[in-house]
PDB file of N, CA and C in Angstrom:
ATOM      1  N   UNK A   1     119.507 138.832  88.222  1.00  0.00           N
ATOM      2  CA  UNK A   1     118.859 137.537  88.275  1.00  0.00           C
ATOM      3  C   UNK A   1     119.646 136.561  87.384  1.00  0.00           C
ATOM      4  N   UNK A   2     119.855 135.507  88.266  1.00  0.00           N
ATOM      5  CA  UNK A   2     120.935 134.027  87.152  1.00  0.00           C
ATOM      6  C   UNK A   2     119.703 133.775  86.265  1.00  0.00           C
ATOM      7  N   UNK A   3     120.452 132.998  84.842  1.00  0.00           N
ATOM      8  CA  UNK A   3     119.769 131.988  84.587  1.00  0.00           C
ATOM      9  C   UNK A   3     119.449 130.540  84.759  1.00  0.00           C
ATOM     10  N   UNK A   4     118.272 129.973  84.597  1.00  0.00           N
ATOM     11  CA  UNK A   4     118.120 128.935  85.051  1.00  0.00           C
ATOM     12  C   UNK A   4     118.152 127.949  84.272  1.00  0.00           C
ATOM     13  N   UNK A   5     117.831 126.194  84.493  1.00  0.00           N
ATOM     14  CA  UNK A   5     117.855 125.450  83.030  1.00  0.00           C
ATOM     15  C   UNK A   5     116.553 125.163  82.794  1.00  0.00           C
ATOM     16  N   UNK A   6     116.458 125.284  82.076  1.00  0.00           N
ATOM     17  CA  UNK A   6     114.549 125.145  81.040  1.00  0.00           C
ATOM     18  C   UNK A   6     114.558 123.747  80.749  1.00  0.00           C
ATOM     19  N   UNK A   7     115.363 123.234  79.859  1.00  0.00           N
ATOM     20  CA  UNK A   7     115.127 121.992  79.750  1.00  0.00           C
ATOM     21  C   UNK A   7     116.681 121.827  79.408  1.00  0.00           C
ATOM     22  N   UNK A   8     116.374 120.091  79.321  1.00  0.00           N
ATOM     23  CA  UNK A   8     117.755 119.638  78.602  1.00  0.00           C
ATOM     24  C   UNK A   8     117.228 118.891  77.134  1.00  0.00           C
ATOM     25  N   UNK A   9     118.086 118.805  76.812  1.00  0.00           N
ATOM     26  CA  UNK A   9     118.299 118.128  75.205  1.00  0.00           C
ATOM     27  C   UNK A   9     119.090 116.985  74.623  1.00  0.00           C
ATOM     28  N   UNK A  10     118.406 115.711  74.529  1.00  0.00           N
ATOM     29  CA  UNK A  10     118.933 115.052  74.052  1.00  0.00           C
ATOM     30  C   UNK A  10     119.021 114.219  72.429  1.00  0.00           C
ATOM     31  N   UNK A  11     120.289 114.142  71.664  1.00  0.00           N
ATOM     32  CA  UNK A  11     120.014 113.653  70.451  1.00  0.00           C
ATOM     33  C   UNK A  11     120.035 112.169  70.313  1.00  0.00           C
ATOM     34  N   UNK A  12     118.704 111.821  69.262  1.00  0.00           N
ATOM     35  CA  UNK A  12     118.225 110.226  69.364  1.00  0.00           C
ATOM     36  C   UNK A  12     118.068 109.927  67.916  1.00  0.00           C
ATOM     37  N   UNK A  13     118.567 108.434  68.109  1.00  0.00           N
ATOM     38  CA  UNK A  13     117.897 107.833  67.007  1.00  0.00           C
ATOM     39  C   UNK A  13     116.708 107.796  66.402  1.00  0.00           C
ATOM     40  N   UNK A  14     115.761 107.680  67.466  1.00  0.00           N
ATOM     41  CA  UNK A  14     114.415 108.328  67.400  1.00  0.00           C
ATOM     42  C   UNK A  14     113.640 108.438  69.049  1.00  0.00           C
ATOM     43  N   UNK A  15     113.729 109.993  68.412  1.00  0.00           N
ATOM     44  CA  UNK A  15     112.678 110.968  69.401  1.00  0.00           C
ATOM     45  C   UNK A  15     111.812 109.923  70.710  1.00  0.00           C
ATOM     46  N   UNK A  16     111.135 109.143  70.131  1.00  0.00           N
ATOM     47  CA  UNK A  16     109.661 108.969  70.413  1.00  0.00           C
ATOM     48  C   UNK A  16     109.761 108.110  71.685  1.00  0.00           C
ATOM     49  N   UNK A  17     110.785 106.773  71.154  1.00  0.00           N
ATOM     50  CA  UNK A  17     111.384 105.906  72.093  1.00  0.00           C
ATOM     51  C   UNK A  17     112.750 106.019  72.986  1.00  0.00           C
ATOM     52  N   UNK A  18     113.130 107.478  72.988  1.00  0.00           N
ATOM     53  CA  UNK A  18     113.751 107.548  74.163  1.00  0.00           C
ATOM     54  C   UNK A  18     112.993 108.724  75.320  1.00  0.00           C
ATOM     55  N   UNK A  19     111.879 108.996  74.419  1.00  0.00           N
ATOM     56  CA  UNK A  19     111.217 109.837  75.286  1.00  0.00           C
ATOM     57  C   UNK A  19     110.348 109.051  76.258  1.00  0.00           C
ATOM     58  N   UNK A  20     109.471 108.002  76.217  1.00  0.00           N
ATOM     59  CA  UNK A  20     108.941 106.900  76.433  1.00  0.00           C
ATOM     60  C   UNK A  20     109.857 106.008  77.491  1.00  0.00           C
ATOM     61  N   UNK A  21     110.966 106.134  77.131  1.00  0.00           N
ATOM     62  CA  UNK A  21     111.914 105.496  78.337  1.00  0.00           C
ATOM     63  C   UNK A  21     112.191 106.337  79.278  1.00  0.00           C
ATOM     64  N   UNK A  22     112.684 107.806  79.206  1.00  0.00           N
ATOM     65  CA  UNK A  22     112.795 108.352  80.176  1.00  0.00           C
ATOM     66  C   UNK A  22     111.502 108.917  81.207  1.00  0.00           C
ATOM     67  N   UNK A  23     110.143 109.078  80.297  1.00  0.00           N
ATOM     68  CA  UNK A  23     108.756 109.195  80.944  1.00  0.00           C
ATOM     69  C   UNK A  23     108.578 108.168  82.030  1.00  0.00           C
ATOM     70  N   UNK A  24     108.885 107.222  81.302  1.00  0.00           N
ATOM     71  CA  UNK A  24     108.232 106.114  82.388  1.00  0.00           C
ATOM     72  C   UNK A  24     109.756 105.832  83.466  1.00  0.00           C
ATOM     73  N   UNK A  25     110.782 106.346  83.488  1.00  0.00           N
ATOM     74  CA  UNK A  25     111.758 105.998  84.542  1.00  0.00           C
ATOM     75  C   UNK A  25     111.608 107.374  85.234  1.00  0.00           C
ATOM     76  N   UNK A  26     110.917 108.422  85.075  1.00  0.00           N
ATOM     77  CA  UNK A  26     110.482 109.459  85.872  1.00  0.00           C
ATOM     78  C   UNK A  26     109.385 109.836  86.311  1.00  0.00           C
ATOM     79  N   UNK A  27     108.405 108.700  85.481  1.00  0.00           N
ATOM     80  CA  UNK A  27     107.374 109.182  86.413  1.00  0.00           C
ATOM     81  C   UNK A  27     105.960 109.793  85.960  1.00  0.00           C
ATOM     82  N   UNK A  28     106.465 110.337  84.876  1.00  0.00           N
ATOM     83  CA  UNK A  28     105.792 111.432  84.198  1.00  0.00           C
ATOM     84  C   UNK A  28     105.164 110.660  82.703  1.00  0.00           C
ATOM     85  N   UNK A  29     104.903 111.816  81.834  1.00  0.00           N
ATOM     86  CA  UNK A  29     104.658 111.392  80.641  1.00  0.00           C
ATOM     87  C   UNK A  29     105.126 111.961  79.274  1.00  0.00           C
ATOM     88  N   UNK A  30     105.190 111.650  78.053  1.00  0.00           N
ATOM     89  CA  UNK A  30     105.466 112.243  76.847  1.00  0.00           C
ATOM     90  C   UNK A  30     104.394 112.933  76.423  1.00  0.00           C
ATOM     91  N   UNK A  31     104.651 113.842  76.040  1.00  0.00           N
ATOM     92  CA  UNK A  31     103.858 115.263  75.526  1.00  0.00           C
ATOM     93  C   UNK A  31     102.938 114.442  74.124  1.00  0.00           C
ATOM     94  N   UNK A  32     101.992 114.356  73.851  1.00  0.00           N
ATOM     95  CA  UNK A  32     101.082 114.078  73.193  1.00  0.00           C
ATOM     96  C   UNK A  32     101.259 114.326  71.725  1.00  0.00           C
ATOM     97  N   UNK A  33     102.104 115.672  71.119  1.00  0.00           N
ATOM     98  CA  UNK A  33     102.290 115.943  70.000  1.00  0.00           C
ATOM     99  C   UNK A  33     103.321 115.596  69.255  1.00  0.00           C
ATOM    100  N   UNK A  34     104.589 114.434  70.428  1.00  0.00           N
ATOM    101  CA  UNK A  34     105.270 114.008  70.634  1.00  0.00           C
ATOM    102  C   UNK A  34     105.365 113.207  69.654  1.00  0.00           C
ATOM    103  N   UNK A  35     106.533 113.135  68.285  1.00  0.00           N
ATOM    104  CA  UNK A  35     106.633 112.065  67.054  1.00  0.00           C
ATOM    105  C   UNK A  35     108.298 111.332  67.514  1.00  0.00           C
ATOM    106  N   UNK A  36     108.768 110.851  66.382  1.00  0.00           N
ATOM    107  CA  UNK A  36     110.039 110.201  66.369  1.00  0.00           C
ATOM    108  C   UNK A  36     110.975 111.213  65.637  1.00  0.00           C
ATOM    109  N   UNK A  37     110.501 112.653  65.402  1.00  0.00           N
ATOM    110  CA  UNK A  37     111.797 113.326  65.393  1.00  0.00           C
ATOM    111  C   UNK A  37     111.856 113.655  66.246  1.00  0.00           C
ATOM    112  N   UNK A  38     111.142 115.078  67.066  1.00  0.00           N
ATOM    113  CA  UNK A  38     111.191 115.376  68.487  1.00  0.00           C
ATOM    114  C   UNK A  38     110.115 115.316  69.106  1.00  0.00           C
ATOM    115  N   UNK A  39     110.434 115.115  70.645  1.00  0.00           N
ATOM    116  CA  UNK A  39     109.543 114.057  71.520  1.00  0.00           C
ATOM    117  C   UNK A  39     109.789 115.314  72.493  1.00  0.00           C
ATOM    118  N   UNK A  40     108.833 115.097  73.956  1.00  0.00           N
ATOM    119  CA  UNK A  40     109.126 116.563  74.567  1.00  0.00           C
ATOM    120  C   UNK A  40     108.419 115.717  75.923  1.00  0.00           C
ATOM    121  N   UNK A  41     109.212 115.658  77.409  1.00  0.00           N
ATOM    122  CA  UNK A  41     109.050 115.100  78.307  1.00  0.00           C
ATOM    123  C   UNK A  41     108.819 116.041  79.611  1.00  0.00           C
ATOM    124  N   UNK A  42     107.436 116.684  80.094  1.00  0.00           N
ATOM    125  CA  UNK A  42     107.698 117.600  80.741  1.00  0.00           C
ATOM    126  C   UNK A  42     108.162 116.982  82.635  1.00  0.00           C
ATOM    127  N   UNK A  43     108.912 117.603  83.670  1.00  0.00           N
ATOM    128  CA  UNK A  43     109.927 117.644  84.577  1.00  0.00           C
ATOM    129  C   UNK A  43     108.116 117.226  85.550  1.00  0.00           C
ATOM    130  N   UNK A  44     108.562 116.123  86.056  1.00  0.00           N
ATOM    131  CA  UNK A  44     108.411 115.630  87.274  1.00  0.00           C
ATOM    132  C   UNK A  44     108.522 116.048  88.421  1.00  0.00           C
ATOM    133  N   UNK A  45     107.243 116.739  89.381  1.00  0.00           N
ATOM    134  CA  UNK A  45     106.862 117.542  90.410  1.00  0.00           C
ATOM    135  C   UNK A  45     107.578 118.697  89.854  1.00  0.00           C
ATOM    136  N   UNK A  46     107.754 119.829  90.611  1.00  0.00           N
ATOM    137  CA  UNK A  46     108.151 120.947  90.561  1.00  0.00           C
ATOM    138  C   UNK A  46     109.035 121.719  90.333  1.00  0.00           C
ATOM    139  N   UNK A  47     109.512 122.343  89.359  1.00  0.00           N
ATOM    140  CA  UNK A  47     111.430 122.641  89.563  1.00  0.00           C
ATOM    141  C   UNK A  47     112.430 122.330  88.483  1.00  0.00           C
ATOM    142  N   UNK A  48     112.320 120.880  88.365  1.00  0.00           N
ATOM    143  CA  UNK A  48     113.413 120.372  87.492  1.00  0.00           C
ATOM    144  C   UNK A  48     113.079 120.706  86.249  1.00  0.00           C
ATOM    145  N   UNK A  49     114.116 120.342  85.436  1.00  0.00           N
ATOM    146  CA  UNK A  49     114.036 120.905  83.961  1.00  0.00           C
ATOM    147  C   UNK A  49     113.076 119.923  82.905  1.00  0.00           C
ATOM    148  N   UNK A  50     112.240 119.953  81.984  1.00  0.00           N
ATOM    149  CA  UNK A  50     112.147 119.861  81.081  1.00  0.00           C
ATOM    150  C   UNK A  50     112.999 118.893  80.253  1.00  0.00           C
ATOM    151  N   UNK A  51     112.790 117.828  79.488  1.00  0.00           N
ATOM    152  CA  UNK A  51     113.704 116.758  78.433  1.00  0.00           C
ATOM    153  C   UNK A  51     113.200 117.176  77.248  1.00  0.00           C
ATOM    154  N   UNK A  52     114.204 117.447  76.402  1.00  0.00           N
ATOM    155  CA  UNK A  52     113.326 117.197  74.524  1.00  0.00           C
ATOM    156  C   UNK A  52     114.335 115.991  74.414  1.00  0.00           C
ATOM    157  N   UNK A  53     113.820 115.590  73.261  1.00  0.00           N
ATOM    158  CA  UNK A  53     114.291 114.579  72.129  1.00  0.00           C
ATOM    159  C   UNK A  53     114.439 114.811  70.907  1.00  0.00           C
ATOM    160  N   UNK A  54     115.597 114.676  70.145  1.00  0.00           N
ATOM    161  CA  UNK A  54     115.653 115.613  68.695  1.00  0.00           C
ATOM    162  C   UNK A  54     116.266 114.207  67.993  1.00  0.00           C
ATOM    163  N   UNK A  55     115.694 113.869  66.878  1.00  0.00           N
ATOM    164  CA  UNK A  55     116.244 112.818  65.758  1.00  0.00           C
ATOM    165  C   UNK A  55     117.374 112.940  64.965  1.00  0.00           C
ATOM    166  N   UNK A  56     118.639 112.619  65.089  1.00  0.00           N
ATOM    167  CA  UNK A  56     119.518 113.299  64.136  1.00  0.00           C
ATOM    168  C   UNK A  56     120.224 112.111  63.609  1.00  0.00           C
ATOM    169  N   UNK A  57     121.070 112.230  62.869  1.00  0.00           N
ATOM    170  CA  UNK A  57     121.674 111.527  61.673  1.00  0.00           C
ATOM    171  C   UNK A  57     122.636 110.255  62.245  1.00  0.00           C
ATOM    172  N   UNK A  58     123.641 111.148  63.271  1.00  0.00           N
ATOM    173  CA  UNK A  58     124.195 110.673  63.330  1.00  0.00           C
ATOM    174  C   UNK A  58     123.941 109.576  64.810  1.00  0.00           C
ATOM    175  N   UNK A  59     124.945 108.411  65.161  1.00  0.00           N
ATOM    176  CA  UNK A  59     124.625 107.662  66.448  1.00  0.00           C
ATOM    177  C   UNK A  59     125.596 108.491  67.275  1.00  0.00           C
ATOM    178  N   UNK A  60     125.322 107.673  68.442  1.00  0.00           N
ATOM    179  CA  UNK A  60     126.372 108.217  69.901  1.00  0.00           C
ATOM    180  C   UNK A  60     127.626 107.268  69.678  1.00  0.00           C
ATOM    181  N   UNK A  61     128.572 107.933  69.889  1.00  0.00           N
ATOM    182  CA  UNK A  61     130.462 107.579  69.431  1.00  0.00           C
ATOM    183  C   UNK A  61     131.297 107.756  70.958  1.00  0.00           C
ATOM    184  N   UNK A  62     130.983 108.223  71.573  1.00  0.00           N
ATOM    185  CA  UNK A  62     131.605 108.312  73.077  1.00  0.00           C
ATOM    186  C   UNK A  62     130.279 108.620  74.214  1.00  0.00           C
ATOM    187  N   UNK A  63     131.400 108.432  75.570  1.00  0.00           N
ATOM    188  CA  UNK A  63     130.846 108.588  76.269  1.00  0.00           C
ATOM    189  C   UNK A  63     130.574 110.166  76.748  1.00  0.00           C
ATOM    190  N   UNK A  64     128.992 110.173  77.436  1.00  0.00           N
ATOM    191  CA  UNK A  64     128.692 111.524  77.640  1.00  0.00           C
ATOM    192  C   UNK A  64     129.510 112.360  78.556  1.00  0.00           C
ATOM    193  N   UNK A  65     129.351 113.703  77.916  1.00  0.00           N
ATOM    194  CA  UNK A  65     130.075 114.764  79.130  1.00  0.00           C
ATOM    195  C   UNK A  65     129.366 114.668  80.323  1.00  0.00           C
ATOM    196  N   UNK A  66     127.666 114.833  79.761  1.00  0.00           N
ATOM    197  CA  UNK A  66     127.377 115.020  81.317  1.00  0.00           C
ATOM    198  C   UNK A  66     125.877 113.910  81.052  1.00  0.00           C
ATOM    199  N   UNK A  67     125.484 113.502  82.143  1.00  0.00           N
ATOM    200  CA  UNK A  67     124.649 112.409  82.712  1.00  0.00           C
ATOM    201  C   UNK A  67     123.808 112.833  83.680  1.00  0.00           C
ATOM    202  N   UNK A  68     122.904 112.503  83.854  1.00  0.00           N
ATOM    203  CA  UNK A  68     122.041 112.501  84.932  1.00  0.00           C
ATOM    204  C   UNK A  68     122.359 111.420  86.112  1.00  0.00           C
ATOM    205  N   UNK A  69     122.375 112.112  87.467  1.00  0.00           N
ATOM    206  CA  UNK A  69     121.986 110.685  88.865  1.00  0.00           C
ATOM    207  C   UNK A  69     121.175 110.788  88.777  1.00  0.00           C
ATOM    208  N   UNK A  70     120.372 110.003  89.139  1.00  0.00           N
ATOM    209  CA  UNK A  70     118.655 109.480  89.686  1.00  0.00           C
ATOM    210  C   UNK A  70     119.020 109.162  91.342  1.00  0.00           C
ATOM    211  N   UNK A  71     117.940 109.781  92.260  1.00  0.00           N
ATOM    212  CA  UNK A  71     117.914 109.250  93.474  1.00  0.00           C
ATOM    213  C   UNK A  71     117.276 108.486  93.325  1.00  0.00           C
ATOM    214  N   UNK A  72     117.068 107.084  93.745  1.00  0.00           N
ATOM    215  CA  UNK A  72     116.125 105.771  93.855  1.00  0.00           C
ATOM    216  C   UNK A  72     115.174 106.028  94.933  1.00  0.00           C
ATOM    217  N   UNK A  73     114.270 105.939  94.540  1.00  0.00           N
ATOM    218  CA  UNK A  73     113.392 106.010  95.609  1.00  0.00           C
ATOM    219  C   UNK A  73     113.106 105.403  97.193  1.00  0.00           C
ATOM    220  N   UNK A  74     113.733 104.197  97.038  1.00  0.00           N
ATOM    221  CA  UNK A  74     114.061 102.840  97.875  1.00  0.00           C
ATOM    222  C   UNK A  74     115.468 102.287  97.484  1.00  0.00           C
ATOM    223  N   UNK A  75     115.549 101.044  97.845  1.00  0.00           N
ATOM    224  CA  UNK A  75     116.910 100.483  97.464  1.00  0.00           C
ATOM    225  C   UNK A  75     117.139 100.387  95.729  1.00  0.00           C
ATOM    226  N   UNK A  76     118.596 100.520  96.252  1.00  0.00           N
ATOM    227  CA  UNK A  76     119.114 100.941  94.430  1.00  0.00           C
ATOM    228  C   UNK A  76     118.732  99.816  93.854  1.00  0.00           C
ATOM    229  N   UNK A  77     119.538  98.734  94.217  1.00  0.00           N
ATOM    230  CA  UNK A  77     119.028  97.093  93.496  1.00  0.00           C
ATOM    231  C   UNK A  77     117.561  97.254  92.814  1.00  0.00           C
ATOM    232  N   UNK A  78     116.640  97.788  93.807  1.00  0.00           N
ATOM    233  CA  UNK A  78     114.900  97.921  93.293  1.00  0.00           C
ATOM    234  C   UNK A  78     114.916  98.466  91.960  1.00  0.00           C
ATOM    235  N   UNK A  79     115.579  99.534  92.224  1.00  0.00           N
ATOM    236  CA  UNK A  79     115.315 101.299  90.953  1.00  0.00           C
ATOM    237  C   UNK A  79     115.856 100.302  90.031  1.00  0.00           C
ATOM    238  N   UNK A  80     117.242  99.742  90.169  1.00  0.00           N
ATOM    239  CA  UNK A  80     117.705  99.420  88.857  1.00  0.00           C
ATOM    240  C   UNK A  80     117.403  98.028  88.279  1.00  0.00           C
ATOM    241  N   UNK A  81     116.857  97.509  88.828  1.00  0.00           N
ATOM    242  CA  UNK A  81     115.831  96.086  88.620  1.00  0.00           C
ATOM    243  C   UNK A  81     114.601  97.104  87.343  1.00  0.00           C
ATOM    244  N   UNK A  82     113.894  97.670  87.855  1.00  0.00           N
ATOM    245  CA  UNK A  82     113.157  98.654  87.379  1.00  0.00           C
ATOM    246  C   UNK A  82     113.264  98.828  86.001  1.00  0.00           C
ATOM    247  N   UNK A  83     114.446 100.051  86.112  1.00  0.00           N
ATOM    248  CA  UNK A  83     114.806 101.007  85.033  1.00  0.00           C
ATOM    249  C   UNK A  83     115.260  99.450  83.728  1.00  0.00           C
ATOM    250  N   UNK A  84     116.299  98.484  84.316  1.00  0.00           N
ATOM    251  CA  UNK A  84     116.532  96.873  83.391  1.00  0.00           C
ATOM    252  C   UNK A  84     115.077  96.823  82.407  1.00  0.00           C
ATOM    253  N   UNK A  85     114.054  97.061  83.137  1.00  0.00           N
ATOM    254  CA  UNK A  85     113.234  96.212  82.688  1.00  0.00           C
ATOM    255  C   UNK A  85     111.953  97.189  81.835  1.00  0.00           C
ATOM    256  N   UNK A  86     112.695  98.795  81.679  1.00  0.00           N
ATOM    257  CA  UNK A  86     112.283  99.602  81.139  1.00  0.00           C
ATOM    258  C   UNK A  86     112.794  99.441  79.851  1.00  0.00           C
ATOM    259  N   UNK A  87     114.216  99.035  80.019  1.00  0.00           N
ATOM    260  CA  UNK A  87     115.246  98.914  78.609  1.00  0.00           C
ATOM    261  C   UNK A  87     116.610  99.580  78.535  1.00  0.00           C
ATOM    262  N   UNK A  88     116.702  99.834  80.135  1.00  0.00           N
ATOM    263  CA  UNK A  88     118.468 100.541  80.496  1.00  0.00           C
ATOM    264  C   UNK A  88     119.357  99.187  80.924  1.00  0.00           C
ATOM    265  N   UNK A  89     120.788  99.108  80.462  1.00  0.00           N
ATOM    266  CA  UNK A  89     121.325  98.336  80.971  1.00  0.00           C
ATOM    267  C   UNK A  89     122.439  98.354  81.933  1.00  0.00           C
ATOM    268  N   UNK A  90     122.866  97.765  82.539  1.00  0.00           N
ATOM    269  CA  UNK A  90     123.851  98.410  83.699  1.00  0.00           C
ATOM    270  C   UNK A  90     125.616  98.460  83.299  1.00  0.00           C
ATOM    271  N   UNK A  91     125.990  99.261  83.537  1.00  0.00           N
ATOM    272  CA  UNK A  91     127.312  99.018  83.189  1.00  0.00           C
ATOM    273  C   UNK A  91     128.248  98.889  83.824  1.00  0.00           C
ATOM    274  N   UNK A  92     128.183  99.540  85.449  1.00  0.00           N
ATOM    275  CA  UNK A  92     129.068  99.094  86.066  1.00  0.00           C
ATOM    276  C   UNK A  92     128.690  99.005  87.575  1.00  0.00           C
ATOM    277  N   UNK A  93     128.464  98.335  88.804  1.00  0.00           N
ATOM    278  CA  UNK A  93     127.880  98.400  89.931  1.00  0.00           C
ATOM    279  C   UNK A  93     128.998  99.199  90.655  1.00  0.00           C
ATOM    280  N   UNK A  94     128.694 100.034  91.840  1.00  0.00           N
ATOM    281  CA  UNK A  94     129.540 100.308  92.585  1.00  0.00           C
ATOM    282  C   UNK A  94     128.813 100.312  93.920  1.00  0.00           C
ATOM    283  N   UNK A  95     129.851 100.526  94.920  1.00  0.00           N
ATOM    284  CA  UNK A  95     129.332 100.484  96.251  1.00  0.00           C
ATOM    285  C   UNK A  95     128.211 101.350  96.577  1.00  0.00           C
ATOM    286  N   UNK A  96     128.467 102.370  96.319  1.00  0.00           N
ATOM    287  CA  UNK A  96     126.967 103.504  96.720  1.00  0.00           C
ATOM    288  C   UNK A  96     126.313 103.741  95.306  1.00  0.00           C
ATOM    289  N   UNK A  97     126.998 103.315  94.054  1.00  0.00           N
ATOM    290  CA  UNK A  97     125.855 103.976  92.953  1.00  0.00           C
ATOM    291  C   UNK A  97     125.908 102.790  91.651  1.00  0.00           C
ATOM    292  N   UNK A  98     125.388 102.700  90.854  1.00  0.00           N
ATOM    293  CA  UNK A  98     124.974 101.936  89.715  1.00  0.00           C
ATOM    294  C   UNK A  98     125.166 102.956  88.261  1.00  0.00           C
ATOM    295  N   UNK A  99     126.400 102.327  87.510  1.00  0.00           N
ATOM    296  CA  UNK A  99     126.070 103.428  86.107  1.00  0.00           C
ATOM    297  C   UNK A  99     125.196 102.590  85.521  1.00  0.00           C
ATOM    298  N   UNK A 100     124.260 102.933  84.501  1.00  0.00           N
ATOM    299  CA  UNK A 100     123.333 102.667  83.792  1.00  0.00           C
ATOM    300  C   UNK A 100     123.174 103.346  82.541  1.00  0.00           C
ATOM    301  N   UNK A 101     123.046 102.918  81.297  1.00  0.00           N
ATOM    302  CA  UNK A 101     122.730 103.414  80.006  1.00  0.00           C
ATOM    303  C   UNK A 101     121.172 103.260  79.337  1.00  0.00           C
ATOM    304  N   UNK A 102     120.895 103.949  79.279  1.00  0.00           N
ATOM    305  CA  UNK A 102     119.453 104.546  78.475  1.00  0.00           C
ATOM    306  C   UNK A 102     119.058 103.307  77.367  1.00  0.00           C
ATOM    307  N   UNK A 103     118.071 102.748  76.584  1.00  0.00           N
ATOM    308  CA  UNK A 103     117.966 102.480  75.135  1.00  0.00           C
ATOM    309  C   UNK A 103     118.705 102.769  74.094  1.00  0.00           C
ATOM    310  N   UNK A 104     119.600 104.090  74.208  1.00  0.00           N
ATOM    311  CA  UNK A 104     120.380 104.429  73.374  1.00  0.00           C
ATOM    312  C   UNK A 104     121.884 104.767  73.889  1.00  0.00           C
ATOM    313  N   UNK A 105     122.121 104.340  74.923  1.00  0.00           N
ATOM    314  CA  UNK A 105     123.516 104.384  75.406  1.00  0.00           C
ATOM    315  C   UNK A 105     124.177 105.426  75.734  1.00  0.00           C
ATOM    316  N   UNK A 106     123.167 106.662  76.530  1.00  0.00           N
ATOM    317  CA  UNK A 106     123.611 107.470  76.870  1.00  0.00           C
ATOM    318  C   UNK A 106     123.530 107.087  78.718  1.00  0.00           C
ATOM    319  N   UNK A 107     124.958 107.514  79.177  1.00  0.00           N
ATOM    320  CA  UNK A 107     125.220 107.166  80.450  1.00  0.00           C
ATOM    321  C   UNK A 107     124.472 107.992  81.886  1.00  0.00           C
ATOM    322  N   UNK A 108     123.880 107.061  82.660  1.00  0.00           N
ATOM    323  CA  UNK A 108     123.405 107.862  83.810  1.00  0.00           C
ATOM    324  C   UNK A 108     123.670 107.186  84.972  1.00  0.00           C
ATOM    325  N   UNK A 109     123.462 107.668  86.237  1.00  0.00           N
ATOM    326  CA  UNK A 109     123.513 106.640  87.676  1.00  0.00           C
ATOM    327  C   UNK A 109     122.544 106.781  88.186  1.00  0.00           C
ATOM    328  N   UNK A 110     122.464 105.474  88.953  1.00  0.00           N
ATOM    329  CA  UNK A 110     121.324 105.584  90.042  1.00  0.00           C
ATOM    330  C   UNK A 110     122.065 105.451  91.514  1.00  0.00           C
ATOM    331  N   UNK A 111     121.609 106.484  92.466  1.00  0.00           N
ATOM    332  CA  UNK A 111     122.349 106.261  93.833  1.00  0.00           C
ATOM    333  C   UNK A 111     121.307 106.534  94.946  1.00  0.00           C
TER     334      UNK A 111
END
């Protein structure tokens, strides 16, 4: 039997408010016991993994290895009108996909 991914992990300035951004651009919600060191975002319908949030010292200095796509539910323009107005900003448009950065400038797409 493989293993599978449980969750992913991301490090924040604080926990609380990048958990809160990614809840509400998925759908879901932040775990209740949830502070500004670590924050805990459980996976939207069935399957997918799990988000924590961990508070650490240092900021983000490059760009990420790895990122999340988002499928948009409807037209991309919509999702990323959306996600803008959650507190992601866009960084670069392309023909089929949109990069986009988090509150804290970690890189994702929407396609």
């Amino acid at each position: 039997m493989a293993a599978y991914i449980k969750s992913v992990t991301f490090d924040s300035a604080d926990a609380l408010v990048l958990a809160r951004f990614w809840a509400a651009a998925l759908g879901t919600d932040v775990d209740e016991e949830s502070t500004s060191d670590k924050a805990f975002v459980e996976a939207a319908g069935w399957g997918g993994p799990n988000i924590w949030f961990a508070r650490v010292p240092e900021g983000k200095t490059a760009k990420n290895r790895v990122h999340f796509d988002l499928r948009a539910p409807g037209a991309v323009a919509d999702e990323v009108a959306r996600l803008e107005a959650l507190g992601a900003t866009v960084l670069q448009v392309g023909d089929e996909l949109t990069v986009m950065a988090d509150p804290e400038g970690n890189e994702f797409c929407v396609e």
